[in-house]
N, C-alpha and C. Protein backbone atom coordinates (compact mmCIF):
# COMPACT_ATOMS: atom_id res chain seq x y z
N UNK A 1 21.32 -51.00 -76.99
CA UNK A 1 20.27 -51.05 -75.98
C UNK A 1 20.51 -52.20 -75.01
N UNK A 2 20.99 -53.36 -75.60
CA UNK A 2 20.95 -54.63 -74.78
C UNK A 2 22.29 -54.37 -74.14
N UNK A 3 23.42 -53.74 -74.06
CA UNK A 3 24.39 -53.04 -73.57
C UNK A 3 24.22 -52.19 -72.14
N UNK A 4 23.71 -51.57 -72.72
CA UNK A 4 23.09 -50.46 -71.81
C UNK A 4 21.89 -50.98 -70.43
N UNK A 5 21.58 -52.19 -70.82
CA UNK A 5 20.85 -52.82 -69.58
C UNK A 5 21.66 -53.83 -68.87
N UNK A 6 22.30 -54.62 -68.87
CA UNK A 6 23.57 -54.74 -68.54
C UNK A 6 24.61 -53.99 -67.48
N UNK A 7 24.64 -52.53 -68.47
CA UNK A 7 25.63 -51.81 -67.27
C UNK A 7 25.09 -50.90 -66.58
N UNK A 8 23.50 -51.27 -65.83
CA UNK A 8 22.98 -50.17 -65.12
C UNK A 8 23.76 -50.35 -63.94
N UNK A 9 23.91 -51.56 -63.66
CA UNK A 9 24.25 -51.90 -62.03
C UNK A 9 26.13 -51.27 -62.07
N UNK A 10 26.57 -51.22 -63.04
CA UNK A 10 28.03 -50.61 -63.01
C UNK A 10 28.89 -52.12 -63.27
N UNK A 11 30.28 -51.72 -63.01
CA UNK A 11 31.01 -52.91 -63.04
C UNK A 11 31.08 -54.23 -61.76
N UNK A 12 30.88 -54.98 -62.00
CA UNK A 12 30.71 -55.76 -60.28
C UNK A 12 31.28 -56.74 -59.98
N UNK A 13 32.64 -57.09 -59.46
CA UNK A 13 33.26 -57.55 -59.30
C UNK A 13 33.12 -59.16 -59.02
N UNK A 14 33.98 -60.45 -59.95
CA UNK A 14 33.62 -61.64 -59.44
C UNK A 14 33.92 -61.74 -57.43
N UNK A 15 32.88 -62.24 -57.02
CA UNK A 15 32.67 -62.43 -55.61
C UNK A 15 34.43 -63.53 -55.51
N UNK A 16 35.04 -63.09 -54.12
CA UNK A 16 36.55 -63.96 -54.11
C UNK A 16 35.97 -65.22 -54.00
N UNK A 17 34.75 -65.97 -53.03
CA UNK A 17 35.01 -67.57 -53.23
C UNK A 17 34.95 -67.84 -54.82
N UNK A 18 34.44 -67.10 -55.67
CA UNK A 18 34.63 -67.66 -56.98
C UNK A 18 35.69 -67.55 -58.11
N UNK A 19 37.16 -67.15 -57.39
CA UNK A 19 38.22 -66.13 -58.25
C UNK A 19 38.50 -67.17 -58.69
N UNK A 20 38.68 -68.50 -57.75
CA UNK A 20 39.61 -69.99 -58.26
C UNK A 20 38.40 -71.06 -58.57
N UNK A 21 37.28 -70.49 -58.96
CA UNK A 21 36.31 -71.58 -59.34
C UNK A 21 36.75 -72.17 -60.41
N UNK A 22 36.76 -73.57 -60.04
CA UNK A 22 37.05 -74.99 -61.24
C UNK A 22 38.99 -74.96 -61.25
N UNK A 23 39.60 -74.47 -60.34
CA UNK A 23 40.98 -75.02 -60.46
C UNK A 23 41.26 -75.58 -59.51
N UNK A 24 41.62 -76.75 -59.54
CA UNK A 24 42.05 -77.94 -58.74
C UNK A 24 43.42 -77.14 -57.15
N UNK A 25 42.69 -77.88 -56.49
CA UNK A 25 43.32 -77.17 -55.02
C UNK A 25 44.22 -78.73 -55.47
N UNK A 26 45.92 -78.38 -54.46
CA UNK A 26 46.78 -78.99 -54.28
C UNK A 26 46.18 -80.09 -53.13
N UNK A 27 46.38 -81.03 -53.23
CA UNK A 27 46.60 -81.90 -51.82
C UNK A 27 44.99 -81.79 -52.00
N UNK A 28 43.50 -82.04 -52.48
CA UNK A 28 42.47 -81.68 -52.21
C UNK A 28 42.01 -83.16 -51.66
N UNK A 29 42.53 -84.19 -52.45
CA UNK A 29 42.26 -85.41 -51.64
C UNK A 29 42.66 -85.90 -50.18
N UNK A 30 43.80 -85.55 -50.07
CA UNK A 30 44.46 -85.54 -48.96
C UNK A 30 43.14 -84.26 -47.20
N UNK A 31 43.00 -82.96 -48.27
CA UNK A 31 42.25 -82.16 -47.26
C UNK A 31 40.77 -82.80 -46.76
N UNK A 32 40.67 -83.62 -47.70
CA UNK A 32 38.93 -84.52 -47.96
C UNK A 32 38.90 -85.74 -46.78
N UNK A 33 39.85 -86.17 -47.25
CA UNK A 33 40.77 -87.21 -45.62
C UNK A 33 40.76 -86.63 -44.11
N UNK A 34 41.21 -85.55 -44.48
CA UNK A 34 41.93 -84.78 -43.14
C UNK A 34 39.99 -84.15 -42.71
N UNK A 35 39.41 -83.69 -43.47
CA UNK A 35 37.97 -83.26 -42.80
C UNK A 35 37.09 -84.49 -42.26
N UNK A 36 37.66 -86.02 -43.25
CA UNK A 36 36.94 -86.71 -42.78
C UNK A 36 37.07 -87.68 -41.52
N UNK A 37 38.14 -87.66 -41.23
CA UNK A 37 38.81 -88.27 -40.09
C UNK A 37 38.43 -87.33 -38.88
N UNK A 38 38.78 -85.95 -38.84
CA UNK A 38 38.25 -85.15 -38.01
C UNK A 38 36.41 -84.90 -37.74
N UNK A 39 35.89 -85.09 -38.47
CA UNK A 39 34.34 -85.46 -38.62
C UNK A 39 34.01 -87.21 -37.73
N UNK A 40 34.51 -87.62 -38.10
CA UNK A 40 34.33 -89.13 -37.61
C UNK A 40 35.09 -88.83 -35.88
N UNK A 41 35.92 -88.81 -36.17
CA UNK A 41 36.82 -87.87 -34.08
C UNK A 41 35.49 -87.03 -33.65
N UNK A 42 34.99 -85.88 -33.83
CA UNK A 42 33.96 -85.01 -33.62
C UNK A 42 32.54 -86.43 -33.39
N UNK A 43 32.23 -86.96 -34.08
CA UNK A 43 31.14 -87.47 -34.07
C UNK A 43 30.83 -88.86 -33.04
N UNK A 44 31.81 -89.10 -32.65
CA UNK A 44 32.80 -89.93 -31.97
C UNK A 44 32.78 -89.69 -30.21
N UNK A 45 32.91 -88.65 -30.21
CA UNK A 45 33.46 -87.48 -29.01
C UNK A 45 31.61 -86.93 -28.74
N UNK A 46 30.93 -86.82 -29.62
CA UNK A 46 29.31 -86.16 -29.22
C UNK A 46 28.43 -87.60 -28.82
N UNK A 47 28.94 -89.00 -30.03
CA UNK A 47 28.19 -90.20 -29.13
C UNK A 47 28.59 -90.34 -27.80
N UNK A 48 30.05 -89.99 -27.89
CA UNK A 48 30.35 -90.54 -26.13
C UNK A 48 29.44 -90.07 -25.35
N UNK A 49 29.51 -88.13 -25.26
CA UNK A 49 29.25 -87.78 -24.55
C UNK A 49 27.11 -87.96 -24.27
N UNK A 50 26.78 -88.10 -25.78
CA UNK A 50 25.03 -88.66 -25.28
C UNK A 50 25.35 -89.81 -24.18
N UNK A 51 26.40 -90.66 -24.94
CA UNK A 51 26.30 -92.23 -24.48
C UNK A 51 26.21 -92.07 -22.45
N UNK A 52 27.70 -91.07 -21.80
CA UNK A 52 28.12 -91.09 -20.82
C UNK A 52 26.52 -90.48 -19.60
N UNK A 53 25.62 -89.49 -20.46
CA UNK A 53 24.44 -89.02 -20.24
C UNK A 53 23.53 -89.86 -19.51
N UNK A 54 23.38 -90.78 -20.85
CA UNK A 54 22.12 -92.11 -20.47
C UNK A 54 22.73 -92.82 -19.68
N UNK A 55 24.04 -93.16 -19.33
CA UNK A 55 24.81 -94.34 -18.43
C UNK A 55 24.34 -93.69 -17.08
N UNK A 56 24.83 -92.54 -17.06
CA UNK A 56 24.57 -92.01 -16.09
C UNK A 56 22.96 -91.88 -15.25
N UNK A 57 22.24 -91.35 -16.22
CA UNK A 57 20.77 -91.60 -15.72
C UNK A 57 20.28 -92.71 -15.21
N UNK A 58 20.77 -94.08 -16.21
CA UNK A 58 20.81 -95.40 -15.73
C UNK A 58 20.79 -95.53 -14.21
N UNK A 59 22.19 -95.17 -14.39
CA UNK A 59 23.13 -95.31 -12.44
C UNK A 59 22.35 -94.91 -11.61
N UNK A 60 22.07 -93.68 -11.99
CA UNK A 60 21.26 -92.67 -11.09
C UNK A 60 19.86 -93.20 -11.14
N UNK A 61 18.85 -93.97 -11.68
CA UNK A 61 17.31 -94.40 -11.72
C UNK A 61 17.86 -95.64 -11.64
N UNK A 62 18.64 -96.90 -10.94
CA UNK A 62 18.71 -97.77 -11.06
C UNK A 62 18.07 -98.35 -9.65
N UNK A 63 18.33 -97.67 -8.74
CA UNK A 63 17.76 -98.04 -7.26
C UNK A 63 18.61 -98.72 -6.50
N UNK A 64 18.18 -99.99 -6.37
CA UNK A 64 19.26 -100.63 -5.82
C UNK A 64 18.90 -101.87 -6.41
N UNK A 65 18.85 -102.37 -7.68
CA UNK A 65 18.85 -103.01 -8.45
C UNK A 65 20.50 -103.26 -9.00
N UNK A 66 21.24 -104.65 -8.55
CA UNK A 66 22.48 -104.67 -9.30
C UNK A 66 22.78 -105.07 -10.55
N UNK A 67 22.31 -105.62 -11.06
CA UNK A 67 21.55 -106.13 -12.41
C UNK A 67 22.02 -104.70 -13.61
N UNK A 68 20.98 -103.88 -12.98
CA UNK A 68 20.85 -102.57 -13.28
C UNK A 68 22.06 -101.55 -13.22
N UNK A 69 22.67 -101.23 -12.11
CA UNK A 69 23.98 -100.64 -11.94
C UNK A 69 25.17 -101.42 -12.68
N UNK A 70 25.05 -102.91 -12.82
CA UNK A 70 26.26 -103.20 -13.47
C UNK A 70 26.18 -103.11 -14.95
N UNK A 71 24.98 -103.09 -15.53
CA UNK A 71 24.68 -102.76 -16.71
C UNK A 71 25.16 -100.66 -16.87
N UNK A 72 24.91 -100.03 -16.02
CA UNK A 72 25.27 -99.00 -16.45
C UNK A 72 26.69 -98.48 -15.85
N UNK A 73 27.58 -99.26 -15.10
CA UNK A 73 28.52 -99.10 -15.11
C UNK A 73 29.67 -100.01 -16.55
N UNK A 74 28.74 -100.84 -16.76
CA UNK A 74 29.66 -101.08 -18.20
C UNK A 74 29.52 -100.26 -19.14
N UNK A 75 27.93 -99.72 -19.34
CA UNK A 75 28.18 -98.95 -20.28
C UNK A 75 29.00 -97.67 -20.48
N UNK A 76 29.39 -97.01 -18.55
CA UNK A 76 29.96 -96.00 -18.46
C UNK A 76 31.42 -96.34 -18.60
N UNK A 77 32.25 -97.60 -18.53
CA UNK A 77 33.75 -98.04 -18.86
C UNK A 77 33.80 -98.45 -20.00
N UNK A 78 32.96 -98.79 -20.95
CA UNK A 78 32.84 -98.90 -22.54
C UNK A 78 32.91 -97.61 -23.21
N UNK A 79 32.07 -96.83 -23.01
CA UNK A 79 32.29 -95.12 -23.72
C UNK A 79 33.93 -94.68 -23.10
N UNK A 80 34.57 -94.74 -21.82
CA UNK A 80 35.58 -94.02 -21.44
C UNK A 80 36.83 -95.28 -22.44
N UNK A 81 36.25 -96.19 -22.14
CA UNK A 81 37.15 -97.21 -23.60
C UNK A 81 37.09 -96.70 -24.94
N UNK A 82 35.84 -96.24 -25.31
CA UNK A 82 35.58 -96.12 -26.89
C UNK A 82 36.44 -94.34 -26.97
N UNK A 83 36.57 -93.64 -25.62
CA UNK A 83 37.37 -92.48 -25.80
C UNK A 83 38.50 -93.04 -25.90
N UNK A 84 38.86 -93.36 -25.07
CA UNK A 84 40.87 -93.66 -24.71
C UNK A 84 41.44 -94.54 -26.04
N UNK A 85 40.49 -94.81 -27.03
CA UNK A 85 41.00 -95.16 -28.43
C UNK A 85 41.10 -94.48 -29.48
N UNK A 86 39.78 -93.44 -29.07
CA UNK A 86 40.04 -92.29 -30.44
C UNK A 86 41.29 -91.27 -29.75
N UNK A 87 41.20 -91.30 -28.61
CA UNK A 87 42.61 -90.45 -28.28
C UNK A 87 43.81 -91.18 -28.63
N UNK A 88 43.52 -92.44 -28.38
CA UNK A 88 45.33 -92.92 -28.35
C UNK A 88 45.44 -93.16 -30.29
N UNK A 89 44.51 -93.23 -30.94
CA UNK A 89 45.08 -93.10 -32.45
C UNK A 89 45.79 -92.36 -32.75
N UNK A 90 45.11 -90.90 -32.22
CA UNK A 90 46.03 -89.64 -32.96
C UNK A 90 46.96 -89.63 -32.11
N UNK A 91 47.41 -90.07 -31.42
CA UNK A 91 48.88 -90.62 -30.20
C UNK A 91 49.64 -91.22 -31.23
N UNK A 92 48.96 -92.90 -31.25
CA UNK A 92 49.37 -93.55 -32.40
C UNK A 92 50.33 -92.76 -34.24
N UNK A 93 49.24 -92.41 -34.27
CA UNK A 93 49.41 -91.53 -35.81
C UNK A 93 50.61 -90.39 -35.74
N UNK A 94 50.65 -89.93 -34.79
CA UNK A 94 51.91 -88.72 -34.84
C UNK A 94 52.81 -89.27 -34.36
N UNK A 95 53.04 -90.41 -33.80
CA UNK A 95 54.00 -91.05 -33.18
C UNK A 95 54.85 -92.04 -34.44
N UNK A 96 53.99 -92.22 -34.83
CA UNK A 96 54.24 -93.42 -36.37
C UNK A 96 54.95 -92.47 -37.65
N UNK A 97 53.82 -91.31 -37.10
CA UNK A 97 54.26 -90.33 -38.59
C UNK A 97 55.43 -89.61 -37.91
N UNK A 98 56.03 -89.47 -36.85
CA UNK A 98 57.50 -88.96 -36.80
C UNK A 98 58.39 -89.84 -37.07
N UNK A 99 58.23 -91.00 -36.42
CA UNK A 99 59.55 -92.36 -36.78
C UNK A 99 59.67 -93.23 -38.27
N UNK A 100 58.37 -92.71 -38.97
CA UNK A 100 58.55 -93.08 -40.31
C UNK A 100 58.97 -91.64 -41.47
N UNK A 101 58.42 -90.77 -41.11
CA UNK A 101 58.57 -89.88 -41.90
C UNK A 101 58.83 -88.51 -41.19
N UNK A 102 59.67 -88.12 -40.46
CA UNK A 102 60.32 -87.22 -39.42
C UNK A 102 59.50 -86.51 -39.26
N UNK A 103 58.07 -86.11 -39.35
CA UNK A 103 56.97 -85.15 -39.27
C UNK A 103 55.79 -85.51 -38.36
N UNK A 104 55.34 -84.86 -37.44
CA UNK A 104 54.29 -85.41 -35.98
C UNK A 104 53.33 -85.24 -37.17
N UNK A 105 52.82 -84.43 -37.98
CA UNK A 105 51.54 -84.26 -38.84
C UNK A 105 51.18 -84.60 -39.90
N UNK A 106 52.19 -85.75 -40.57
CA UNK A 106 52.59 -86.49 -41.77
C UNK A 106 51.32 -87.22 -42.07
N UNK A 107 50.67 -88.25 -40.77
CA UNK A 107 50.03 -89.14 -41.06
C UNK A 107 48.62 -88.38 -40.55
N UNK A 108 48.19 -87.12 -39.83
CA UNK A 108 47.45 -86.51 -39.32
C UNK A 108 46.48 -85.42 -40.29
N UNK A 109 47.58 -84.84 -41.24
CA UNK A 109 47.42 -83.77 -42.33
C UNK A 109 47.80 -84.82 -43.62
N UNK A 110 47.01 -85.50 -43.73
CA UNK A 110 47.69 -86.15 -45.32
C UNK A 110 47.68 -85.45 -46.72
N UNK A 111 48.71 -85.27 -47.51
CA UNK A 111 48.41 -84.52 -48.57
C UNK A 111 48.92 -85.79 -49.74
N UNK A 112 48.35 -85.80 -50.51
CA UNK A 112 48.65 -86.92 -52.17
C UNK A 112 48.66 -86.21 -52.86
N UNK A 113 49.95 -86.23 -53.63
CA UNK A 113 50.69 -85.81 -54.74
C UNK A 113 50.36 -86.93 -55.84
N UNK A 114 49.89 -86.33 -56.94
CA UNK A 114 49.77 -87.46 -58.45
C UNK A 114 51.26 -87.08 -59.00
N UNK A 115 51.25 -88.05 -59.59
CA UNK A 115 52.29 -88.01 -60.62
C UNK A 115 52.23 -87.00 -61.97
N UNK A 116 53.47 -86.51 -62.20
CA UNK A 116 53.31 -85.27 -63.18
C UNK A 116 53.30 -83.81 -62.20
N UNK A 117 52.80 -83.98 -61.07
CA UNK A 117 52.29 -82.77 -60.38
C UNK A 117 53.67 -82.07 -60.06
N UNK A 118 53.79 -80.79 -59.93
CA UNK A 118 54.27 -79.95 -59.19
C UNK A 118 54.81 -80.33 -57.39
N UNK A 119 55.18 -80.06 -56.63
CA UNK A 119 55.51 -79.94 -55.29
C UNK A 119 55.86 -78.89 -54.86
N UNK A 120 54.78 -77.88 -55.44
CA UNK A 120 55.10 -76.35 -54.85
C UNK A 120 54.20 -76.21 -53.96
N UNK A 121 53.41 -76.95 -53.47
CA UNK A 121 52.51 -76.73 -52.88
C UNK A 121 52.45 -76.17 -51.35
């Protein structure tokens, strides 16, 4: 009886995100890096762009107050600074990761290998 309630619904296949539930992905520390660096770039890139917003409104409601305009023209060459650094890292980083380790995506895509492990990855 307790059988038989069970297989009303028929046979039902494990759902695929769960085929590899609980086996360790290759490189997973390395992918944890690579989302978090790209999260911090992304988050980075959305302050600018609030930041470049309000500078701007500044400029624009400042009047003719210089006080005022030079305050929001720094803040508008500080955000285009705080860009031209998250750009020139990943400049930096693929540039470093070809002349150290012949690969532009070495230091960009990091993957860590433990010891004992495989390298089939």
């Amino acid at each position: 009886m307790l059988t038989y309630i069970f297989q009303v619904f028929g046979n039902i296949p494990l759902p695929s995100a769960l085929e590899n539930f609980g086996a360790v992905e290759c490189g997973g520390i390395g992918k944890l890096l690579n989302i978090f660096i790209k999260t911090l770039i992304v988050g980075a890139s959305i302050f600018a762009l609030i930041n470049l917003i309000l500078a701007g409104y500044a400029f624009m409601s400042a009047g003719d107050d210089p006080k005022k305009i030079a305050g929001a023209w720094s803040k508008i060459w500080q955000t285009m600074l705080g860009l031209a650094v998250a750009a020139g890292s990943f400049v930096l980083a693929a540039i470093f990761g070809k002349l150290i380790f012949n690969d532009w995506n070495f230091i960009l895509t990091p993957s860590i290998i433990t010891l004992g492990e495989k390298i089939s990855c």
